[in-house]
PDB file of N, CA and C in Angstrom:
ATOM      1  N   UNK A   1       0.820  -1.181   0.000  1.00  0.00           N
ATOM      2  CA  UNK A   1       0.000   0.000   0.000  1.00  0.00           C
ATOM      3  C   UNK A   1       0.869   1.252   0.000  1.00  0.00           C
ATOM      4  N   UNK A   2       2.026   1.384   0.952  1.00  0.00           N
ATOM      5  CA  UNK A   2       2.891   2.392   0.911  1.00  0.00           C
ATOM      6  C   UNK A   2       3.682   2.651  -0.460  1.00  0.00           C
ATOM      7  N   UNK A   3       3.815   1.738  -0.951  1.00  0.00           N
ATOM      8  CA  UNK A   3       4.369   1.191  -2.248  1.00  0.00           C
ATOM      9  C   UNK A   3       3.757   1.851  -3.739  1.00  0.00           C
ATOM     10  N   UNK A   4       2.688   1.972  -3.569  1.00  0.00           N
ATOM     11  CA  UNK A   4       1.885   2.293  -4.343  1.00  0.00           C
ATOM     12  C   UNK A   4       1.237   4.122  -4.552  1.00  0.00           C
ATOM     13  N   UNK A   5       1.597   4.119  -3.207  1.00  0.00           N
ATOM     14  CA  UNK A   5       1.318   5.678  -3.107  1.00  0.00           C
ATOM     15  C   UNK A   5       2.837   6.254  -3.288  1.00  0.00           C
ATOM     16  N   UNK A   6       3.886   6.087  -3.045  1.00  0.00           N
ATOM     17  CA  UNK A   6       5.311   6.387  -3.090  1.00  0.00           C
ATOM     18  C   UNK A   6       5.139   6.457  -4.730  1.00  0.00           C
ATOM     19  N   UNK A   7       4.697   5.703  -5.564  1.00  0.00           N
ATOM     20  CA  UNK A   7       4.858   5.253  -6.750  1.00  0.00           C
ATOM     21  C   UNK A   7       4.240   6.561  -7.628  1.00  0.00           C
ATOM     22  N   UNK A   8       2.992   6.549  -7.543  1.00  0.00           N
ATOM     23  CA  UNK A   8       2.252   7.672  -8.002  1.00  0.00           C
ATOM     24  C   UNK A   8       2.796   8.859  -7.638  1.00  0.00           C
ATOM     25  N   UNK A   9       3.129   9.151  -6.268  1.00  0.00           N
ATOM     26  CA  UNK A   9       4.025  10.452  -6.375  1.00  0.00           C
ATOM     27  C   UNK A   9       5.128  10.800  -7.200  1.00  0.00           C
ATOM     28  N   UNK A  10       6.265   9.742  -7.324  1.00  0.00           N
ATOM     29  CA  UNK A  10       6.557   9.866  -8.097  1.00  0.00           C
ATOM     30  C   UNK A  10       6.999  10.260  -9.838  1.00  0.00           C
ATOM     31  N   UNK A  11       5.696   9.316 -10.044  1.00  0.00           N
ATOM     32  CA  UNK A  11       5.382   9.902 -11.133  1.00  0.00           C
ATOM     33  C   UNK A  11       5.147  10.913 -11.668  1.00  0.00           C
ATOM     34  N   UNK A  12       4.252  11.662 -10.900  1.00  0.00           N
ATOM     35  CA  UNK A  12       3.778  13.183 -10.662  1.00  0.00           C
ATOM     36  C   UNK A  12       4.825  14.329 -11.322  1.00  0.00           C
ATOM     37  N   UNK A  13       6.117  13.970  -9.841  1.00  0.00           N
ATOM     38  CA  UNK A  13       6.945  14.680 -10.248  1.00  0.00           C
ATOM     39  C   UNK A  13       8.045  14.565 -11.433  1.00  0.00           C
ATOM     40  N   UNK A  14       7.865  13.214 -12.263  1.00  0.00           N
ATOM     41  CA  UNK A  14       8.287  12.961 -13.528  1.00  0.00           C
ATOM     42  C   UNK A  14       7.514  13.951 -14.276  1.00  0.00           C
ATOM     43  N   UNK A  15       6.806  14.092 -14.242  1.00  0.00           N
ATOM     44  CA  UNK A  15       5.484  15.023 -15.430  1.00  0.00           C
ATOM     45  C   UNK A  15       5.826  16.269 -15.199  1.00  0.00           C
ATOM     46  N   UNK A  16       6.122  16.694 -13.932  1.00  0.00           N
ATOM     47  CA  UNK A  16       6.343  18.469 -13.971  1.00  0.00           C
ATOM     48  C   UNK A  16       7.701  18.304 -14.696  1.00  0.00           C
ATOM     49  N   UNK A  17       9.103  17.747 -14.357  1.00  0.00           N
ATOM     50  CA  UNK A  17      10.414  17.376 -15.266  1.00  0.00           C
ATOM     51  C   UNK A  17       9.945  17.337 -16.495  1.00  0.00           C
ATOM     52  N   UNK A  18       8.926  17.062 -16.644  1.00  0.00           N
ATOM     53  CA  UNK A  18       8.751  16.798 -18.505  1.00  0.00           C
ATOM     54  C   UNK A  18       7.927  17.902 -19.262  1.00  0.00           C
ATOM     55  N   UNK A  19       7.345  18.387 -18.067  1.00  0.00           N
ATOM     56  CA  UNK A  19       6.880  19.875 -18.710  1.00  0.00           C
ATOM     57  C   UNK A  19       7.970  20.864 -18.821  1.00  0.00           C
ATOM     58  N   UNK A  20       8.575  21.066 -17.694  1.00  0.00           N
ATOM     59  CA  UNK A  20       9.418  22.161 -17.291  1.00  0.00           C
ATOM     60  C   UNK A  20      10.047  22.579 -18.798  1.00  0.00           C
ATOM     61  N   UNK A  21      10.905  21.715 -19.671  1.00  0.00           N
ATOM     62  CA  UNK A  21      11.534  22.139 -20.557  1.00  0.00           C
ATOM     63  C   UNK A  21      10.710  22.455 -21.820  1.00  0.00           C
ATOM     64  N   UNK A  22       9.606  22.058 -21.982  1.00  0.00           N
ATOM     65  CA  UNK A  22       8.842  22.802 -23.009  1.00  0.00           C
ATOM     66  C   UNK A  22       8.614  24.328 -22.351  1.00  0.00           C
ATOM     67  N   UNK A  23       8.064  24.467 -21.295  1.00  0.00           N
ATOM     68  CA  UNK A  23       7.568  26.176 -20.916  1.00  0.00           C
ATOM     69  C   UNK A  23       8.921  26.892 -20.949  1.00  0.00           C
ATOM     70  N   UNK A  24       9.845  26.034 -20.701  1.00  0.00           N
ATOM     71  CA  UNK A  24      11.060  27.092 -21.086  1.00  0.00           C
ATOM     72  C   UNK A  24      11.335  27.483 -22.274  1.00  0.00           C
ATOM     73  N   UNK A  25      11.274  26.290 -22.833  1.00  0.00           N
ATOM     74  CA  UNK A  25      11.448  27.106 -24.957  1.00  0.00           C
ATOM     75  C   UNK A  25      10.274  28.103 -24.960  1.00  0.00           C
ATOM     76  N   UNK A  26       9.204  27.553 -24.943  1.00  0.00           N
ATOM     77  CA  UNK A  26       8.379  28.709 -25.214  1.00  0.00           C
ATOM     78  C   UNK A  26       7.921  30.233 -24.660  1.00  0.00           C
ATOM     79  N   UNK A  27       8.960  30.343 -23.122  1.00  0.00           N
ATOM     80  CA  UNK A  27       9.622  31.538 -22.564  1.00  0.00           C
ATOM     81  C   UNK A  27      10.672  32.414 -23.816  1.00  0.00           C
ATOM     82  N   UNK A  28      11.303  31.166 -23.915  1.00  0.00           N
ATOM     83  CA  UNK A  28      12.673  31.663 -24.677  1.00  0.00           C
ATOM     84  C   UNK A  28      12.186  32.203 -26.219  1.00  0.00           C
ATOM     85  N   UNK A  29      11.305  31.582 -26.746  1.00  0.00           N
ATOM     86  CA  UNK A  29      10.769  32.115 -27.787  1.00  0.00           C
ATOM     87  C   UNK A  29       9.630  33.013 -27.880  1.00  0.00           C
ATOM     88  N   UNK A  30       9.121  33.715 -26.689  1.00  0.00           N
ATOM     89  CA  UNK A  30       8.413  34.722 -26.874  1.00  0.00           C
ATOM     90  C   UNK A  30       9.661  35.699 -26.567  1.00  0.00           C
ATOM     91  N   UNK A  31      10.734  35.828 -25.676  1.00  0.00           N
ATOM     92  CA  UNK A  31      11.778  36.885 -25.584  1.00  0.00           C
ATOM     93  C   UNK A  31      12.037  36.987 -26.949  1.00  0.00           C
ATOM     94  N   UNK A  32      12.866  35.904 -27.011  1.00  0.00           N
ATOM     95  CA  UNK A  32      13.862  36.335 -28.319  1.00  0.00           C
ATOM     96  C   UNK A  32      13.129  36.436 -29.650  1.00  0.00           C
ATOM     97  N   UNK A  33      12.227  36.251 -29.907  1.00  0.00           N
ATOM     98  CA  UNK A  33      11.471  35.985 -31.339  1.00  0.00           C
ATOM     99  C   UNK A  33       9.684  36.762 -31.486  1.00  0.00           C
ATOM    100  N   UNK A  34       9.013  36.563 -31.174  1.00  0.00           N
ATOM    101  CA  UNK A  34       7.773  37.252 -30.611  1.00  0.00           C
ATOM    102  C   UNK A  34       8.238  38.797 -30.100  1.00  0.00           C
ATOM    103  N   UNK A  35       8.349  39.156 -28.971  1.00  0.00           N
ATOM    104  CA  UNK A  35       8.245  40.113 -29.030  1.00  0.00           C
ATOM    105  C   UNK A  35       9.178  41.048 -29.437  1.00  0.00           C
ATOM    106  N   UNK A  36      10.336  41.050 -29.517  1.00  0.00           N
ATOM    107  CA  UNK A  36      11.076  41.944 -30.631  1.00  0.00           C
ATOM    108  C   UNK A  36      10.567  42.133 -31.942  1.00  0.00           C
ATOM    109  N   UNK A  37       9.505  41.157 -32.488  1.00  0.00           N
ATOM    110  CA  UNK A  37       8.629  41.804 -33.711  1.00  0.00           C
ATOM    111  C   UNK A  37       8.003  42.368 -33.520  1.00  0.00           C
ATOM    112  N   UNK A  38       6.967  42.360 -32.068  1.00  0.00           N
ATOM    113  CA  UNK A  38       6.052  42.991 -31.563  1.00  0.00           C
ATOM    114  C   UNK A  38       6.507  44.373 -32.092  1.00  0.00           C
ATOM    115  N   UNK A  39       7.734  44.818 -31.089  1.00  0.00           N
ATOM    116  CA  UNK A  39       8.257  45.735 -30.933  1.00  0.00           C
ATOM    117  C   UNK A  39       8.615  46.317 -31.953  1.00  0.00           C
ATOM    118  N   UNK A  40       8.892  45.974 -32.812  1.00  0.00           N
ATOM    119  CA  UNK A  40       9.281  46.545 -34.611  1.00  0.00           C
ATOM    120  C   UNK A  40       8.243  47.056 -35.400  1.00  0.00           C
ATOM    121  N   UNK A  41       6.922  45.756 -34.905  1.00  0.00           N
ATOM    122  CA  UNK A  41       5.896  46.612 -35.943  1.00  0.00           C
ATOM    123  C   UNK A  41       5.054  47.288 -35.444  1.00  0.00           C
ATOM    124  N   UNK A  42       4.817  47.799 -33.979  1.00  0.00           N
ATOM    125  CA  UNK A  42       4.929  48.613 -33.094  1.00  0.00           C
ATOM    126  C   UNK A  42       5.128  49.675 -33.600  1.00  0.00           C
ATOM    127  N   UNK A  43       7.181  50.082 -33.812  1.00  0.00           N
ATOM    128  CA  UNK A  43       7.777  51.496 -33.777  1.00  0.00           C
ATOM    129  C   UNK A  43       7.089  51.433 -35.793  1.00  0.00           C
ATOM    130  N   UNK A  44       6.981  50.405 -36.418  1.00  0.00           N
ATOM    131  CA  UNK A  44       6.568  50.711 -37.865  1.00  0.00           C
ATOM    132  C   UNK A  44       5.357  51.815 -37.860  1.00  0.00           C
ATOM    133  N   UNK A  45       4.315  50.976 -36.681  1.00  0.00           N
ATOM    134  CA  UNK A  45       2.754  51.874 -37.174  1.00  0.00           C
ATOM    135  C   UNK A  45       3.354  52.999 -36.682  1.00  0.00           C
ATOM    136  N   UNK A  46       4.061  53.532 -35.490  1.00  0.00           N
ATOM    137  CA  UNK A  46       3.740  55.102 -35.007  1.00  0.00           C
ATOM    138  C   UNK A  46       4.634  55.385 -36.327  1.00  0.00           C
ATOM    139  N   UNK A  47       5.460  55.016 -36.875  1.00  0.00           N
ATOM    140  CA  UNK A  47       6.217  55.754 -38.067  1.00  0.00           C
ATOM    141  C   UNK A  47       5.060  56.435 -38.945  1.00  0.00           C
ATOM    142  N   UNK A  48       4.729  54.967 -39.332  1.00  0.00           N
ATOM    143  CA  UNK A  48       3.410  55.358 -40.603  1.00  0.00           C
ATOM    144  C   UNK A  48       2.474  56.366 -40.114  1.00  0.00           C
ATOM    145  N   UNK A  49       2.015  56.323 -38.816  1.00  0.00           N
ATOM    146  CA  UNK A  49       1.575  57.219 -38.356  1.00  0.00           C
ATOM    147  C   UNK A  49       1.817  58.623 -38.178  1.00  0.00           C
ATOM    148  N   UNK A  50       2.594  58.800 -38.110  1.00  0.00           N
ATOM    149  CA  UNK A  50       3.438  60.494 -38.229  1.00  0.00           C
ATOM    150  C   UNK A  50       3.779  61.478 -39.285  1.00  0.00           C
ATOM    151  N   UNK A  51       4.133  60.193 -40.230  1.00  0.00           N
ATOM    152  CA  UNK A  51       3.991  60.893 -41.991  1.00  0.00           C
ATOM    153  C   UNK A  51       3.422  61.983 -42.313  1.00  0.00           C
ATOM    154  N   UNK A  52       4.137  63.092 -42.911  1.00  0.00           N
ATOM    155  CA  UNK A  52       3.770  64.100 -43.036  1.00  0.00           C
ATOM    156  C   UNK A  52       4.160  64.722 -44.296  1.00  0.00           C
ATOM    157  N   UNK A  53       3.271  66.099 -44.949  1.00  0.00           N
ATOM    158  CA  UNK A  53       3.662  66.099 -46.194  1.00  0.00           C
ATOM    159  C   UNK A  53       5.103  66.871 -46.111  1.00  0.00           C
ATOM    160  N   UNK A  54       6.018  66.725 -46.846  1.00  0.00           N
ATOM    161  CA  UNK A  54       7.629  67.406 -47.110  1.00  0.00           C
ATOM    162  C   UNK A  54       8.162  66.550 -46.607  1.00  0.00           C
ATOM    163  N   UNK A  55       7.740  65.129 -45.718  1.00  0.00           N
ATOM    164  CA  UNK A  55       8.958  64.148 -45.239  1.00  0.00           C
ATOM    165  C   UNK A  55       9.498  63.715 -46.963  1.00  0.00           C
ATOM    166  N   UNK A  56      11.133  63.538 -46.425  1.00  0.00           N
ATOM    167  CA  UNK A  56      11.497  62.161 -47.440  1.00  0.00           C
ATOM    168  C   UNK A  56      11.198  61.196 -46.942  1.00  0.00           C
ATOM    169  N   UNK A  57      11.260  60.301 -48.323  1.00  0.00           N
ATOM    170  CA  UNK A  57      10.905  58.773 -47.298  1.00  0.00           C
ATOM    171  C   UNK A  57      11.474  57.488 -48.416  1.00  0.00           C
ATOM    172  N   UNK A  58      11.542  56.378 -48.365  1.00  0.00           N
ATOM    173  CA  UNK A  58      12.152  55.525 -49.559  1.00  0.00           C
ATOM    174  C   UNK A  58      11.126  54.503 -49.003  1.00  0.00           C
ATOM    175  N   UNK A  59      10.066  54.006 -50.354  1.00  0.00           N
ATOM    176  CA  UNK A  59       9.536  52.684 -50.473  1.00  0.00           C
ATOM    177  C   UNK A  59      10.317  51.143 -49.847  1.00  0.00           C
ATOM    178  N   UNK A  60       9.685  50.696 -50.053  1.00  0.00           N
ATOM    179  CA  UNK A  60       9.526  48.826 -49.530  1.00  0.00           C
ATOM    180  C   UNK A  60      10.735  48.730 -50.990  1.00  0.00           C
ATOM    181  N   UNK A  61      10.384  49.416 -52.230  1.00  0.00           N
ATOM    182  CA  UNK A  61      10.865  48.732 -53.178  1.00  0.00           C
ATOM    183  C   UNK A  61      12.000  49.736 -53.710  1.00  0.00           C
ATOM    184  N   UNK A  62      12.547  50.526 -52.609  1.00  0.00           N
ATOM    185  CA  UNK A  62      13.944  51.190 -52.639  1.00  0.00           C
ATOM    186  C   UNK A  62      13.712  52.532 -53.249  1.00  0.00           C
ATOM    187  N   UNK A  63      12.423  52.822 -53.995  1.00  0.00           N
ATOM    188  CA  UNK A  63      12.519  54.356 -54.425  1.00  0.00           C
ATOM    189  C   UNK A  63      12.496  55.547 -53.273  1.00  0.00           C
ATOM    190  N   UNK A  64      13.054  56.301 -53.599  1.00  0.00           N
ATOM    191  CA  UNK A  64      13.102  57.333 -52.880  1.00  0.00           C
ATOM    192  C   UNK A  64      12.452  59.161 -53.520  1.00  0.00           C
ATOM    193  N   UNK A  65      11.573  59.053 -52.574  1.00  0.00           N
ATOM    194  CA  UNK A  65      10.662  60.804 -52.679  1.00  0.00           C
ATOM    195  C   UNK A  65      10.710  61.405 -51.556  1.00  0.00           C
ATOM    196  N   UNK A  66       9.842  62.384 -51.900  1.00  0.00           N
ATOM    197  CA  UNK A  66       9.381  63.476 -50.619  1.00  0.00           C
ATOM    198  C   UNK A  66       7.662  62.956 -51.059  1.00  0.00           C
ATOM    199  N   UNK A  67       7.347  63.213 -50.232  1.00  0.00           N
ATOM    200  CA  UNK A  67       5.268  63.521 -49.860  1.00  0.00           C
ATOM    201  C   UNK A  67       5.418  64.590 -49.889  1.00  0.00           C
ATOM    202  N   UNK A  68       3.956  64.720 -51.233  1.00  0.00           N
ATOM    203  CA  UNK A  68       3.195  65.661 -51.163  1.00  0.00           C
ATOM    204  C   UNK A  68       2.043  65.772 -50.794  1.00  0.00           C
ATOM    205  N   UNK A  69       1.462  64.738 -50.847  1.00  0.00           N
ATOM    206  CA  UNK A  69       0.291  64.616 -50.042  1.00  0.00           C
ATOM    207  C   UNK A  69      -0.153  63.126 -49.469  1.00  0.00           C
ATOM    208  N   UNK A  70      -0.822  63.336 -48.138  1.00  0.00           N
ATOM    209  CA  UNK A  70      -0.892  61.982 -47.490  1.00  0.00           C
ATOM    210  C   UNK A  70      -2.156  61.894 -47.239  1.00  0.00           C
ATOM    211  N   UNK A  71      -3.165  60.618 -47.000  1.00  0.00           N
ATOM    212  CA  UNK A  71      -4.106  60.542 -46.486  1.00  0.00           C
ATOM    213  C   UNK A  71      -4.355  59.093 -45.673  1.00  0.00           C
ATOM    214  N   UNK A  72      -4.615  58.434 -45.331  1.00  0.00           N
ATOM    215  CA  UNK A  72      -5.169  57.159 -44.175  1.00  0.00           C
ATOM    216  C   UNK A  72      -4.633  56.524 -44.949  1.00  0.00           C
ATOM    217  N   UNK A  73      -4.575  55.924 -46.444  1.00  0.00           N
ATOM    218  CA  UNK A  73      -4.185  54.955 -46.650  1.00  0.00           C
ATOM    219  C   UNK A  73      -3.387  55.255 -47.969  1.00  0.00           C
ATOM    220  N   UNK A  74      -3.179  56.240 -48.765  1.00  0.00           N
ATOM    221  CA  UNK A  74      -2.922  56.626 -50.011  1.00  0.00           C
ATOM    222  C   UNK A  74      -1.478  57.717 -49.671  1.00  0.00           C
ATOM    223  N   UNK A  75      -0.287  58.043 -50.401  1.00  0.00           N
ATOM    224  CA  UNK A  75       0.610  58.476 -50.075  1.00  0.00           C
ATOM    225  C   UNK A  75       1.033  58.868 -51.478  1.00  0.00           C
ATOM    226  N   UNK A  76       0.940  60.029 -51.726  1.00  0.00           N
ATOM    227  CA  UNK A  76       1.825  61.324 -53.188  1.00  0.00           C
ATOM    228  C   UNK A  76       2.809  61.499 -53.116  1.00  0.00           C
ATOM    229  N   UNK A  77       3.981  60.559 -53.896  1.00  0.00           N
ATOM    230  CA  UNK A  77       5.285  60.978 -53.778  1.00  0.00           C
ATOM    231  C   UNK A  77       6.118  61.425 -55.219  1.00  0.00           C
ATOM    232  N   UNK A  78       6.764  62.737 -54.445  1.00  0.00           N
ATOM    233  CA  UNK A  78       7.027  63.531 -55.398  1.00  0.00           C
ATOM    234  C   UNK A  78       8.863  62.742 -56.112  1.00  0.00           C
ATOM    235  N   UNK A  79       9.456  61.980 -57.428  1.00  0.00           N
ATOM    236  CA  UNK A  79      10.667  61.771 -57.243  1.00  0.00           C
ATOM    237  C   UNK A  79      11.690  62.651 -57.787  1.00  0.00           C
ATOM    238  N   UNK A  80      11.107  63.196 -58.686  1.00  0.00           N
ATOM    239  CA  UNK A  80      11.873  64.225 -59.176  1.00  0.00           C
ATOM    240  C   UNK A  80      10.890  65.178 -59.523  1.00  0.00           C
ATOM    241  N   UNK A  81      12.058  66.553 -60.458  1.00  0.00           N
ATOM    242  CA  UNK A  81      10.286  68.145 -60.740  1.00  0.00           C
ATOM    243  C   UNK A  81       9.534  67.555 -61.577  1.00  0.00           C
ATOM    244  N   UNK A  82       9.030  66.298 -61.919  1.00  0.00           N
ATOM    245  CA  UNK A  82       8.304  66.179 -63.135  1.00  0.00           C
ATOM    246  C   UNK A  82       7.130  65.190 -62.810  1.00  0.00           C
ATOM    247  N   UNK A  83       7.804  63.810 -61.231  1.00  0.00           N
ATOM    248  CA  UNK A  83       6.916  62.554 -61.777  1.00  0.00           C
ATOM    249  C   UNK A  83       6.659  63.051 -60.360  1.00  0.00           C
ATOM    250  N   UNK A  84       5.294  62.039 -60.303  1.00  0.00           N
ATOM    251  CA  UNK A  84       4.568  62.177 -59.044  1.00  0.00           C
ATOM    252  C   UNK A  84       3.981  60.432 -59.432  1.00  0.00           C
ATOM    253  N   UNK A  85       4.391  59.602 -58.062  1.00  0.00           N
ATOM    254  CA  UNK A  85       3.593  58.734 -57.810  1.00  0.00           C
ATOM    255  C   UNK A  85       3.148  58.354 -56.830  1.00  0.00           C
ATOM    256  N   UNK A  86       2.078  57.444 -57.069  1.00  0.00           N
ATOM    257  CA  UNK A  86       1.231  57.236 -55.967  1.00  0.00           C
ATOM    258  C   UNK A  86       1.817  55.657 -55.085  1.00  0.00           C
ATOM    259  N   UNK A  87       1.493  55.691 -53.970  1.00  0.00           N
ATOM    260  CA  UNK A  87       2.015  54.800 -53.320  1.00  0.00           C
ATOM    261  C   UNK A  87       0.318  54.339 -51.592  1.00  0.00           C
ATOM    262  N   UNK A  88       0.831  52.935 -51.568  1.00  0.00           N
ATOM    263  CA  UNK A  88       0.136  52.659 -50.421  1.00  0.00           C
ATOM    264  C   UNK A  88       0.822  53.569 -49.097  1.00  0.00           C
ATOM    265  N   UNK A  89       0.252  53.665 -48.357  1.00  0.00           N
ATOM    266  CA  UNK A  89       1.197  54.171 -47.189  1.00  0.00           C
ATOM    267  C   UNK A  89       1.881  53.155 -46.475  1.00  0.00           C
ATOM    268  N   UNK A  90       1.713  51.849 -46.323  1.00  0.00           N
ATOM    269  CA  UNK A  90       1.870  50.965 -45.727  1.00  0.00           C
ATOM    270  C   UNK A  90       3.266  50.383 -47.045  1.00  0.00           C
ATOM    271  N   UNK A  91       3.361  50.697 -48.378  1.00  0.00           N
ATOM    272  CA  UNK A  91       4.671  50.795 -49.138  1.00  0.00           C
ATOM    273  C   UNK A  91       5.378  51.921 -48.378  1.00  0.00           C
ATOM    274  N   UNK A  92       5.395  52.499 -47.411  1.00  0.00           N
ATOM    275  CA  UNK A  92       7.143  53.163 -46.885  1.00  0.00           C
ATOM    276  C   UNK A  92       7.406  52.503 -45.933  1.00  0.00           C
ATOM    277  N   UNK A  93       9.180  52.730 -46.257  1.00  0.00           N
ATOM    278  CA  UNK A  93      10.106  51.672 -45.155  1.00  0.00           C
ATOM    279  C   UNK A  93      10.398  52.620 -44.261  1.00  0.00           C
ATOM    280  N   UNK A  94      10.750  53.445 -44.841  1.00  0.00           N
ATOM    281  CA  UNK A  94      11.316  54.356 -43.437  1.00  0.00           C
ATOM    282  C   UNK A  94      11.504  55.929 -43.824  1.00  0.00           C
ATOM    283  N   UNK A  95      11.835  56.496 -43.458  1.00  0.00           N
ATOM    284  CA  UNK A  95      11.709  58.432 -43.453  1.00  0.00           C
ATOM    285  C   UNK A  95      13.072  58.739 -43.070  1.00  0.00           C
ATOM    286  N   UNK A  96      13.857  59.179 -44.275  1.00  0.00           N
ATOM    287  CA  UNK A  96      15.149  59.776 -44.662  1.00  0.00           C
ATOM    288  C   UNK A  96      15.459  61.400 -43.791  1.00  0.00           C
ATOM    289  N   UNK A  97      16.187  61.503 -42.984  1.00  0.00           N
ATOM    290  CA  UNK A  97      16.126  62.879 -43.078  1.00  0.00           C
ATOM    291  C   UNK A  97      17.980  63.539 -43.066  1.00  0.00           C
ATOM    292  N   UNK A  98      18.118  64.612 -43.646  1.00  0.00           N
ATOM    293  CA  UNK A  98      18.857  64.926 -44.006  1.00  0.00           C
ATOM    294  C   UNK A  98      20.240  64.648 -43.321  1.00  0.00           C
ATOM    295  N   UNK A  99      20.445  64.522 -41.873  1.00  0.00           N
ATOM    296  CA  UNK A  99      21.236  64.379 -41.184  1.00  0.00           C
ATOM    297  C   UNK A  99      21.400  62.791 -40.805  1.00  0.00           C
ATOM    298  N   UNK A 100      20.717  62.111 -41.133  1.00  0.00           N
ATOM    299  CA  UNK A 100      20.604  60.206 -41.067  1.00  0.00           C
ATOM    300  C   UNK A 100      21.911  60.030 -41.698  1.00  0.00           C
ATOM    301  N   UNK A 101      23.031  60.378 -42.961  1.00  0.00           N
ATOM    302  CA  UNK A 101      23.643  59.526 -43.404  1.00  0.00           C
ATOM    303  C   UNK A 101      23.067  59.025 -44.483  1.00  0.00           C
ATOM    304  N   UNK A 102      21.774  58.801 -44.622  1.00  0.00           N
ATOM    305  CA  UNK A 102      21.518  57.461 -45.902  1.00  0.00           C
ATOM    306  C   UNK A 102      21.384  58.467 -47.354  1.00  0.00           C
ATOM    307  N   UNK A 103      20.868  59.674 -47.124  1.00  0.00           N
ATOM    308  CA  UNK A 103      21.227  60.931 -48.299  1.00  0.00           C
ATOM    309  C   UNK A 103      23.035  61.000 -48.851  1.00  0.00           C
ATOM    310  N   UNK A 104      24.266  61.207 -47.789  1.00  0.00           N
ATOM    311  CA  UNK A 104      25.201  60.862 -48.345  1.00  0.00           C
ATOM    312  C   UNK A 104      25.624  59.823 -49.538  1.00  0.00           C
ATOM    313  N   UNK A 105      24.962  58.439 -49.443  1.00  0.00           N
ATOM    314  CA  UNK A 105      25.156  57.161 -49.725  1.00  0.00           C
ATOM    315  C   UNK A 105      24.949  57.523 -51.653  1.00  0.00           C
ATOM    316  N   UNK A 106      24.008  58.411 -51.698  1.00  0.00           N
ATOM    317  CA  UNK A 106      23.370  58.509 -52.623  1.00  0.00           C
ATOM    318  C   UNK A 106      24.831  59.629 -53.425  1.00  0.00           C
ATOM    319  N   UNK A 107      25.180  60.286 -53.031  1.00  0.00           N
ATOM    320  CA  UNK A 107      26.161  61.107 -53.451  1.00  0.00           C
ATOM    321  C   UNK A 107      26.035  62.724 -53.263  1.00  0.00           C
ATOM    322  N   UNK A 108      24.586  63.144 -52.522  1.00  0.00           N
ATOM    323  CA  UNK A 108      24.339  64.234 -51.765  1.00  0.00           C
ATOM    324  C   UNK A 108      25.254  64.469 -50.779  1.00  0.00           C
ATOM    325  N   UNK A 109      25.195  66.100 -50.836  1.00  0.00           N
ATOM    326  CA  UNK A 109      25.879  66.448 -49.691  1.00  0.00           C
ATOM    327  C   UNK A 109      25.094  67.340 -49.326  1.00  0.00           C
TER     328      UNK A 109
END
């Protein structure tokens, strides 16, 4: 009888040992993986969010303009004095500004 209850306890604590290392990966993979995207597409929306007309800014697909005009979902970018295209707003990567460095790259000074 003692035998039997010793036994089952046992076991018990085999099962928490056998959980333990799954809740740890899946600790380890909400740190390292989950929420650092969180966090990225996070700082993305307040970006998209802030857009304003006269920012520079360079597309998903590397072009680079200024806005001329913005609205909720639609974005006027000016690339040179002549073309004007239209873009999703959710097509910009990021907002160039003069002192960033990434204008140098280009051969601006």
């Amino acid at each position: 009888m003692f035998e039997t209850a010793a036994g089952t306890a046992g076991q018990g604590g085999g099962l928490i040992m056998t959980i333990i290392p799954f809740v740890f990966m899946i600790a380890i993979f909400y740190f390292l993986l989950i929420r650092p995207q969180q966090k990225k597409q996070k700082q993305r929306n307040s970006m998209l969010g802030q857009l304003k007309k006269g920012d520079k800014v360079v597309t998903i697909g590397g072009l680079h303009g200024t806005i001329l005009e913005i609205t909720n979902d639609i974005a006027v970018l000016r690339v040179n004095d002549v073309t004007k295209l239209t873009f999703d707003r959710s097509a910009i990567s990021h907002v160039t500004t003069p002192g960033s460095g990434s204008d140098v790259s280009l051969g601006k000074k």
